[in-house]
PDB file of N, CA and C in Angstrom:
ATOM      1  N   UNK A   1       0.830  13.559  -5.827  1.00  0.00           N
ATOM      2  CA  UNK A   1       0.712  12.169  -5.480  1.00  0.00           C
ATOM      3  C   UNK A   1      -0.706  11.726  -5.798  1.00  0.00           C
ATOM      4  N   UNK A   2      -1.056  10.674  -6.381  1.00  0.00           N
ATOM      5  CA  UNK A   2      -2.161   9.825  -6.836  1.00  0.00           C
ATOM      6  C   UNK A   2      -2.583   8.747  -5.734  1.00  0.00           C
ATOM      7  N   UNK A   3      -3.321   8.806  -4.842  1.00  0.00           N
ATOM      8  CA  UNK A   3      -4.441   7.347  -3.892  1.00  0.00           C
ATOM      9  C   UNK A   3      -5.382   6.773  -5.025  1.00  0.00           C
ATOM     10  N   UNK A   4      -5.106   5.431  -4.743  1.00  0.00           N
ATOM     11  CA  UNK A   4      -6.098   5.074  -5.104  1.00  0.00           C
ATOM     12  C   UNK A   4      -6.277   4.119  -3.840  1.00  0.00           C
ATOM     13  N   UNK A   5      -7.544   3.455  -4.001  1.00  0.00           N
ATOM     14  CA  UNK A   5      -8.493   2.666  -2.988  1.00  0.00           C
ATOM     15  C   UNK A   5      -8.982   1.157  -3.999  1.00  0.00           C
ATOM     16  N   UNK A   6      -8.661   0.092  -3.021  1.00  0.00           N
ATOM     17  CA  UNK A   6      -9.163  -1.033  -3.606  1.00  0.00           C
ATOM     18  C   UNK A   6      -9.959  -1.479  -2.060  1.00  0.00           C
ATOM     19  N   UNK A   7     -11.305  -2.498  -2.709  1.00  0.00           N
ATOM     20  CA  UNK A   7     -11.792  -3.132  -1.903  1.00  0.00           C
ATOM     21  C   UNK A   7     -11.488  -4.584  -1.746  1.00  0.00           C
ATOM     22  N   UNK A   8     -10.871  -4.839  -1.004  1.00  0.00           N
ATOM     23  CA  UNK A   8     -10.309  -6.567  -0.791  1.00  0.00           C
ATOM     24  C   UNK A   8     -10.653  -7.369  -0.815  1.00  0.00           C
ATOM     25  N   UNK A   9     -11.884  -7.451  -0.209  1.00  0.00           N
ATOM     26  CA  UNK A   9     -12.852  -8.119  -1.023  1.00  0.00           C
ATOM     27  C   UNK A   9     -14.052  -8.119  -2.331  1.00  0.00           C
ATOM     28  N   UNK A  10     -13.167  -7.882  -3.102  1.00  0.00           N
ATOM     29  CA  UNK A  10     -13.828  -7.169  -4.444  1.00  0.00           C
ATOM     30  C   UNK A  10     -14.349  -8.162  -5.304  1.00  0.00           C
ATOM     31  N   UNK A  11     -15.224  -8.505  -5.693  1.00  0.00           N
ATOM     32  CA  UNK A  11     -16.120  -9.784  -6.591  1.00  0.00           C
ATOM     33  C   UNK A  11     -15.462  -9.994  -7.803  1.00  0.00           C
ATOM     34  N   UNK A  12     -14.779  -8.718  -8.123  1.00  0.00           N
ATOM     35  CA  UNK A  12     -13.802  -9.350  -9.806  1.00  0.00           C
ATOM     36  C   UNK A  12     -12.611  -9.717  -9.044  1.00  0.00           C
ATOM     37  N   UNK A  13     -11.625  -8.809  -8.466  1.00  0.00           N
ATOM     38  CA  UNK A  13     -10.579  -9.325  -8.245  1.00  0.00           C
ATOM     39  C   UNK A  13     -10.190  -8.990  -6.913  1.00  0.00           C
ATOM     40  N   UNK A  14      -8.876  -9.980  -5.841  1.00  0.00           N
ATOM     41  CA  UNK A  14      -8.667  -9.448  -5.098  1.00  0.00           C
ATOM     42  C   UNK A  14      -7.556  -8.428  -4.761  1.00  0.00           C
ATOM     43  N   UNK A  15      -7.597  -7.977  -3.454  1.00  0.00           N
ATOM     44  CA  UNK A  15      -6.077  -6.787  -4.038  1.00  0.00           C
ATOM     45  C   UNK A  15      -4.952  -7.289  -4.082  1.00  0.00           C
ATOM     46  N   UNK A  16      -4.742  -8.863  -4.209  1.00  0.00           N
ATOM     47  CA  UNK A  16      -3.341  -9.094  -4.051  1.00  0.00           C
ATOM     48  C   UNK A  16      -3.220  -9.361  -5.890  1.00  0.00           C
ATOM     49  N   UNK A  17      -4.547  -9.728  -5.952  1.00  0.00           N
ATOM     50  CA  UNK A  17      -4.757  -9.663  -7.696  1.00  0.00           C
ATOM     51  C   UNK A  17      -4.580  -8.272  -8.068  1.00  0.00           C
ATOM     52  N   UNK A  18      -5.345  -7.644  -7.855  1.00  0.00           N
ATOM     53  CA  UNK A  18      -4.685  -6.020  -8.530  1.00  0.00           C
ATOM     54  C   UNK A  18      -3.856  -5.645  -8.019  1.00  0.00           C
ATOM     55  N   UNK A  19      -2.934  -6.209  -7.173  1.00  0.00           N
ATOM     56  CA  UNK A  19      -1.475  -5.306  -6.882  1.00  0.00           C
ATOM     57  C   UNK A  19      -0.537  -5.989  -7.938  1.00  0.00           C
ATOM     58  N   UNK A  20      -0.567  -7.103  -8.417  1.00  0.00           N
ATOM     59  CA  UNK A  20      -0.143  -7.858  -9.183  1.00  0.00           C
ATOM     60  C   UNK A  20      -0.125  -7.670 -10.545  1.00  0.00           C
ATOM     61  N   UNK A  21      -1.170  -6.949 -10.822  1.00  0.00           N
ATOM     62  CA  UNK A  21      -1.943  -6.894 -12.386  1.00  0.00           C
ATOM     63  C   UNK A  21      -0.976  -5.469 -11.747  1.00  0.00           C
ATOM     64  N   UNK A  22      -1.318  -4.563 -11.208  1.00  0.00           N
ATOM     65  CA  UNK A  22      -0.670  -3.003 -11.268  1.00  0.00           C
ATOM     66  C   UNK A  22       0.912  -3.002 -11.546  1.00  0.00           C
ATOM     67  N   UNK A  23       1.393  -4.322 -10.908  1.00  0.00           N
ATOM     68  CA  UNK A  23       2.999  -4.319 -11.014  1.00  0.00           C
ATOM     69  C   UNK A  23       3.324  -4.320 -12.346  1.00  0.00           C
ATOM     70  N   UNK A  24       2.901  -5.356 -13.251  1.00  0.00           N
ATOM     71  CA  UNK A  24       2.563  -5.419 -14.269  1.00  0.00           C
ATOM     72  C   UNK A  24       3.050  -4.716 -15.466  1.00  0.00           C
ATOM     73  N   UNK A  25       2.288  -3.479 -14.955  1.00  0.00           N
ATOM     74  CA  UNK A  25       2.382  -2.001 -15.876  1.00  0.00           C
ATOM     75  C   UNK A  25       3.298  -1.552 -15.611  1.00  0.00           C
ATOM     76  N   UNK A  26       3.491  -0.688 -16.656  1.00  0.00           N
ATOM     77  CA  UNK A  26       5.025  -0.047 -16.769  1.00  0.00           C
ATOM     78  C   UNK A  26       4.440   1.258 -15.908  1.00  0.00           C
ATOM     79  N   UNK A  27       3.200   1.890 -15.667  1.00  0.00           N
ATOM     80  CA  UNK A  27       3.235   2.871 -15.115  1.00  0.00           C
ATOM     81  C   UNK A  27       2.988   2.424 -13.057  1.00  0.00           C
ATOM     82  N   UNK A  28       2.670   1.067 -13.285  1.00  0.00           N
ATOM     83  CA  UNK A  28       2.706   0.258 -11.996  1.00  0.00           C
ATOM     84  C   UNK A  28       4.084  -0.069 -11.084  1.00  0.00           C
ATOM     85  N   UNK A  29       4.878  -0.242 -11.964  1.00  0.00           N
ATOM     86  CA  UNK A  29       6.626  -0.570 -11.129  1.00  0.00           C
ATOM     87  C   UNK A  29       6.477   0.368 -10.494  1.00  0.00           C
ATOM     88  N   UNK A  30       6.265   1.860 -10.299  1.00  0.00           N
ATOM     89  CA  UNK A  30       7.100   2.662  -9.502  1.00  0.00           C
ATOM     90  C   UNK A  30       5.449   3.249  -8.600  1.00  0.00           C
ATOM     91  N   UNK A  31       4.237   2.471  -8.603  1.00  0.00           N
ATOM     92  CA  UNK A  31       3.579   2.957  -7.655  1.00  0.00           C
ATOM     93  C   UNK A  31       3.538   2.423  -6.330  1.00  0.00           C
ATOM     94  N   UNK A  32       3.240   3.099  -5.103  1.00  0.00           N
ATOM     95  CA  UNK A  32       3.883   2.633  -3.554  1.00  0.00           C
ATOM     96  C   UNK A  32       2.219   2.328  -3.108  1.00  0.00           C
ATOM     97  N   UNK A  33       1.767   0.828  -3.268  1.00  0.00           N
ATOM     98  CA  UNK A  33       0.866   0.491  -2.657  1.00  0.00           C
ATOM     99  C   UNK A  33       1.045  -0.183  -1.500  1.00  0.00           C
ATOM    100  N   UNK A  34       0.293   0.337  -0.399  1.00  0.00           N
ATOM    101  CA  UNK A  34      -0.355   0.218   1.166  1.00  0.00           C
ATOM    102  C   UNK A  34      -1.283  -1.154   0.905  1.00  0.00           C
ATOM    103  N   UNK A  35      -1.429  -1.801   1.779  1.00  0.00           N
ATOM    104  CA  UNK A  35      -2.637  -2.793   2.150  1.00  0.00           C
ATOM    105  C   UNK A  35      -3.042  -2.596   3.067  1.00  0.00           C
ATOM    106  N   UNK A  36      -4.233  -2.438   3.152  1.00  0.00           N
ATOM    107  CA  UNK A  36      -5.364  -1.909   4.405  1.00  0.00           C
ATOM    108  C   UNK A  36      -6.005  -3.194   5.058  1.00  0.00           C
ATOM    109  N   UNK A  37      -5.826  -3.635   6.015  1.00  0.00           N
ATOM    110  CA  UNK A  37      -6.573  -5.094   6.095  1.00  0.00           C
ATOM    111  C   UNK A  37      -6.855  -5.470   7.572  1.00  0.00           C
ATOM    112  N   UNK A  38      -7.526  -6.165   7.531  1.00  0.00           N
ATOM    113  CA  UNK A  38      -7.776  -6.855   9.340  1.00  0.00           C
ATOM    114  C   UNK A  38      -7.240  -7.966   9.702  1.00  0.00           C
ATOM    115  N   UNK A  39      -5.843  -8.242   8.834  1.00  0.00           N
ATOM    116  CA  UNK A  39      -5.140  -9.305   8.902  1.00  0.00           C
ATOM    117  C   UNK A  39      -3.748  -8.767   9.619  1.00  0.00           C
ATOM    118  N   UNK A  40      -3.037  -9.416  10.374  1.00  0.00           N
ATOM    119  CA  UNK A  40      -2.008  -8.854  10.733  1.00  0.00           C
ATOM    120  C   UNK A  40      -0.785  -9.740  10.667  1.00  0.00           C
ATOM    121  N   UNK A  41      -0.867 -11.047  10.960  1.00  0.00           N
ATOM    122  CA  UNK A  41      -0.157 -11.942  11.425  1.00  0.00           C
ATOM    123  C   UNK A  41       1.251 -11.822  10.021  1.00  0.00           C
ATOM    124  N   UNK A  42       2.202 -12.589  10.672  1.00  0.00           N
ATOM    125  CA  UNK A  42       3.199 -12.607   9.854  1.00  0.00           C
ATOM    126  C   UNK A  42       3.000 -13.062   8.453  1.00  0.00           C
ATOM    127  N   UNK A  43       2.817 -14.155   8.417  1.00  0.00           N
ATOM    128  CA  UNK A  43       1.604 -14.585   7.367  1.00  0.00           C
ATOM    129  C   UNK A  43       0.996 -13.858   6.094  1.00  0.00           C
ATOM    130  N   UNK A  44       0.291 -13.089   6.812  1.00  0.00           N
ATOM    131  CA  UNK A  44      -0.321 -12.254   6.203  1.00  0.00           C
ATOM    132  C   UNK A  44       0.685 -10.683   5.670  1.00  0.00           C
ATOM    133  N   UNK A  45       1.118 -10.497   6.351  1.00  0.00           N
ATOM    134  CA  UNK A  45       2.327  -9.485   6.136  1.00  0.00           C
ATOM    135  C   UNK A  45       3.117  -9.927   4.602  1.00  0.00           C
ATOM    136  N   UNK A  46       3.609 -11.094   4.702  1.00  0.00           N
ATOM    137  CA  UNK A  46       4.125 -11.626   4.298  1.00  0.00           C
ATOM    138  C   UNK A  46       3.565 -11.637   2.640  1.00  0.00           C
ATOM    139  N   UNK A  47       2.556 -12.304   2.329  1.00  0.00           N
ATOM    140  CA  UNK A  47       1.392 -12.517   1.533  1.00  0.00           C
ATOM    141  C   UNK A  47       1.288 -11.138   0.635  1.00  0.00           C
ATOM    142  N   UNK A  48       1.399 -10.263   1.090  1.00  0.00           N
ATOM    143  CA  UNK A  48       1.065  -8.572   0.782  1.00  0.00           C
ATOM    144  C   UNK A  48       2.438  -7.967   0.239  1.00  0.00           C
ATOM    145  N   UNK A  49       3.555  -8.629   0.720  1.00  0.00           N
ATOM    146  CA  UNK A  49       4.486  -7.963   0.573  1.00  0.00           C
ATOM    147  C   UNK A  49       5.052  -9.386  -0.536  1.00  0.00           C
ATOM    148  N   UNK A  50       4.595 -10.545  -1.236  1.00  0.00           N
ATOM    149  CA  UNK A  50       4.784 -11.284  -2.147  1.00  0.00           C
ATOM    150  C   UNK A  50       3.971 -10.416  -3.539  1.00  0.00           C
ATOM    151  N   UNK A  51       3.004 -10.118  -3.076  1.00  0.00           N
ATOM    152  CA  UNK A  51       1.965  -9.573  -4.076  1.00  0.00           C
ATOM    153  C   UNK A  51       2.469  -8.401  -4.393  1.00  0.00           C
ATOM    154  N   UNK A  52       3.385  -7.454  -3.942  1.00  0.00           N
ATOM    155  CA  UNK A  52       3.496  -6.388  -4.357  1.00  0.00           C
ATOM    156  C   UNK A  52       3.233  -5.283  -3.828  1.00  0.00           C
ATOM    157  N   UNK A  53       2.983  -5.597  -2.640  1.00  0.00           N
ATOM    158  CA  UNK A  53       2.483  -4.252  -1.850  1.00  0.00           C
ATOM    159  C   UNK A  53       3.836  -3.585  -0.801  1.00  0.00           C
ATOM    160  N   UNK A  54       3.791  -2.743  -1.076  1.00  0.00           N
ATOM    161  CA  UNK A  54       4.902  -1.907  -0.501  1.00  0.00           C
ATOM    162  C   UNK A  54       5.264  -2.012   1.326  1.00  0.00           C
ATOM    163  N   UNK A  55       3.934  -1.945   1.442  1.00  0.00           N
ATOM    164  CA  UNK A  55       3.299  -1.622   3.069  1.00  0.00           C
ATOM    165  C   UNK A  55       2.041  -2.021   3.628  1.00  0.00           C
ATOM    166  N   UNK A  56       2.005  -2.445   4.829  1.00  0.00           N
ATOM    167  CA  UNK A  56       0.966  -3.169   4.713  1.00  0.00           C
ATOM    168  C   UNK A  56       0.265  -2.802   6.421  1.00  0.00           C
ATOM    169  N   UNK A  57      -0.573  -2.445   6.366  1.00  0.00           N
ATOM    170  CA  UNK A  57      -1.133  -1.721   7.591  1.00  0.00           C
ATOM    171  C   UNK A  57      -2.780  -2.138   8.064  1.00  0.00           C
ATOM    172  N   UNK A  58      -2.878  -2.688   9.255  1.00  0.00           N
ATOM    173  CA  UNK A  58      -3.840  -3.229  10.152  1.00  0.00           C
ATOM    174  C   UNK A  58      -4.967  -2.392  10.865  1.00  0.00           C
ATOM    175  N   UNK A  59      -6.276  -2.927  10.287  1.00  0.00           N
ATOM    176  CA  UNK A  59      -7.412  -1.734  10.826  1.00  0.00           C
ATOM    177  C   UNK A  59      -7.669  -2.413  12.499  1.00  0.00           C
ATOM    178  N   UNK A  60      -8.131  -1.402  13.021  1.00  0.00           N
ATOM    179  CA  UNK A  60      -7.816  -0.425  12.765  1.00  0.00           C
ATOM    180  C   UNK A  60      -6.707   0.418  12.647  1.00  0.00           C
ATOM    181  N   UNK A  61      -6.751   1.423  11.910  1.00  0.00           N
ATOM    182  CA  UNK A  61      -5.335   2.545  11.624  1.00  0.00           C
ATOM    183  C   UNK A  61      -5.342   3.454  12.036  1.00  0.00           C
ATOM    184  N   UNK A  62      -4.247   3.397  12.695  1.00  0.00           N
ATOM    185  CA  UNK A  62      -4.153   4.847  13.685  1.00  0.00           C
ATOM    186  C   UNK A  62      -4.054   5.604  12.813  1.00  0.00           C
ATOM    187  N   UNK A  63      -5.031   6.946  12.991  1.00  0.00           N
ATOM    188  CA  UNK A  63      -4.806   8.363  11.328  1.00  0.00           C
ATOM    189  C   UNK A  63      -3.121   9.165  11.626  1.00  0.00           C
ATOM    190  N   UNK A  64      -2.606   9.311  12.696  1.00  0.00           N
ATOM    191  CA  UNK A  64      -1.517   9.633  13.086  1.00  0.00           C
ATOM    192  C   UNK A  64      -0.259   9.030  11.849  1.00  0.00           C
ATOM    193  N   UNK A  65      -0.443   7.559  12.464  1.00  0.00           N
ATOM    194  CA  UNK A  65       0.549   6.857  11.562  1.00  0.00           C
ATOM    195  C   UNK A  65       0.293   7.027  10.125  1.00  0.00           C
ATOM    196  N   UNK A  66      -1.021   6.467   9.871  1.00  0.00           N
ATOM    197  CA  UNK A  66      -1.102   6.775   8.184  1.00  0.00           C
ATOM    198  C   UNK A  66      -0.993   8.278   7.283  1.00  0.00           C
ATOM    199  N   UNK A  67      -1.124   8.981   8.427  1.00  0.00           N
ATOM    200  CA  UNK A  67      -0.454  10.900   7.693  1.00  0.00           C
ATOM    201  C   UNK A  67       1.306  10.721   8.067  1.00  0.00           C
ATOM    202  N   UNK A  68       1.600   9.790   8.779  1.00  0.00           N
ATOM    203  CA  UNK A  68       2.747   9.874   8.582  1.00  0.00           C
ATOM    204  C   UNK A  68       3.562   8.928   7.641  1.00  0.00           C
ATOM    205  N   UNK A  69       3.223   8.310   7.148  1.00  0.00           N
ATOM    206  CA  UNK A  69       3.236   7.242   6.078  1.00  0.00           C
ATOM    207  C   UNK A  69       2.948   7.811   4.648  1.00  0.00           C
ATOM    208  N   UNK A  70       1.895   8.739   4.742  1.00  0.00           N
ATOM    209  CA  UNK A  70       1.584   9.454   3.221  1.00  0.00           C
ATOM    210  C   UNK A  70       2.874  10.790   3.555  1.00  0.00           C
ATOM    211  N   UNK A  71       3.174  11.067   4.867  1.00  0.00           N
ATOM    212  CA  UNK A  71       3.793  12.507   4.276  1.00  0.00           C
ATOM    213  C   UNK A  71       5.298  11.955   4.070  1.00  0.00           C
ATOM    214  N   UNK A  72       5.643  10.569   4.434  1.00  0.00           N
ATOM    215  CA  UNK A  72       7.326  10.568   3.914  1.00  0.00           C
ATOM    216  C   UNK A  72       6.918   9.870   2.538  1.00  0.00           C
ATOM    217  N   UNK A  73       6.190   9.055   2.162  1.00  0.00           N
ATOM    218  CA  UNK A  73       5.900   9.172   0.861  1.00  0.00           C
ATOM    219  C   UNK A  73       6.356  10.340  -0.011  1.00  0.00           C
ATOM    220  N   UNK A  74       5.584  11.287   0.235  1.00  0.00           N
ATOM    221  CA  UNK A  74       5.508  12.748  -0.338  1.00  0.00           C
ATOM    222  C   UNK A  74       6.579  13.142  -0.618  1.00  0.00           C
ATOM    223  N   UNK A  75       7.578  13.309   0.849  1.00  0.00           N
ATOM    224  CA  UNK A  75       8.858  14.051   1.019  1.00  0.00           C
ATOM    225  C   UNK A  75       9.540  13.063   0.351  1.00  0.00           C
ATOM    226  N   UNK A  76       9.882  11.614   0.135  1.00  0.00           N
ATOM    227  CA  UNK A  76      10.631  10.841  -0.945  1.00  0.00           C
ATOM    228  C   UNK A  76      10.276  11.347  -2.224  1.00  0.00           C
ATOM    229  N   UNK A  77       9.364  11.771  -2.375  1.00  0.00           N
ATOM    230  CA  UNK A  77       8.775  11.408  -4.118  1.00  0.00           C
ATOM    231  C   UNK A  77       9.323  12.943  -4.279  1.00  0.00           C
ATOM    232  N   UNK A  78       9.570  13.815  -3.460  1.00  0.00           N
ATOM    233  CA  UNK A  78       9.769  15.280  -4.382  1.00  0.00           C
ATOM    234  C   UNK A  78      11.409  15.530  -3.694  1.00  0.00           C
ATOM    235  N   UNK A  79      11.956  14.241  -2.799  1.00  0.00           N
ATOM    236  CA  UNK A  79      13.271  14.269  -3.027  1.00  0.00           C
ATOM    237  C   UNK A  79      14.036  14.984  -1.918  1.00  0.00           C
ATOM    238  N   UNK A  80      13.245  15.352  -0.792  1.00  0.00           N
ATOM    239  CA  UNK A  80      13.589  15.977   0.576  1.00  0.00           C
ATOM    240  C   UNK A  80      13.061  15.193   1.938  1.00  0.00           C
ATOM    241  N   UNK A  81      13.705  14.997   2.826  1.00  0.00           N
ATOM    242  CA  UNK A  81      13.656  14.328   3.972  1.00  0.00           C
ATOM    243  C   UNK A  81      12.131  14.549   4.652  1.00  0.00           C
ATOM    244  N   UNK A  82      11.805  13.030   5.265  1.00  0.00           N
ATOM    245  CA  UNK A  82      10.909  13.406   5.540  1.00  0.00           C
ATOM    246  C   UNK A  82      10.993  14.043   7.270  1.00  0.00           C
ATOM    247  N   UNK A  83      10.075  14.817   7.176  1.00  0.00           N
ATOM    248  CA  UNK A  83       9.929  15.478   8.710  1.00  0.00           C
ATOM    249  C   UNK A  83       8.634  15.810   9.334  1.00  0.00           C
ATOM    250  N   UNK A  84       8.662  16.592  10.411  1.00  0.00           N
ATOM    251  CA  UNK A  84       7.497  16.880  11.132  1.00  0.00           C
ATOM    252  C   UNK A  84       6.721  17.718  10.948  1.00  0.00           C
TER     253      UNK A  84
END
């Protein structure tokens, strides 16, 4: 599995701009981008999940949830249930 990290507030673009530009790509359709943000409201949910973002998760982040978020990732992508 490949992370990458965008900064949201990034001076060239923002991440709803590079989730957009990533969809884009043919190697972009099938990547599972997260939004990391201090936004929560429906709204905003909403906004993230227009742009292309898979999932969309509120700082702070519990590390619990987000290892559990990367490990059914994982267990989808190699095709076995995810578990504990």
């Amino acid at each position: 599995m490949r992370l990458a990290e965008w900064r949201a507030q990034s001076e060239r673009m923002s991440s709803s701009g590079a989730s957009r530009r990533i969809r884009r790509e043919p190697w972009g359709q099938q990547a599972y981008l997260i939004a990391l943000t201090g936004w929560g409201q429906e709204e905003d949910v909403r906004r993230t999940q227009e742009a292309g973002f898979n999932h969309h998760l509120v700082k702070p982040v519990d590390p619990a949830a987000l290892r559990d978020l990367l490990a059914s990732l994982a267990a989808d992508r190699e095709g076995r249930p995810p578990g504990p």
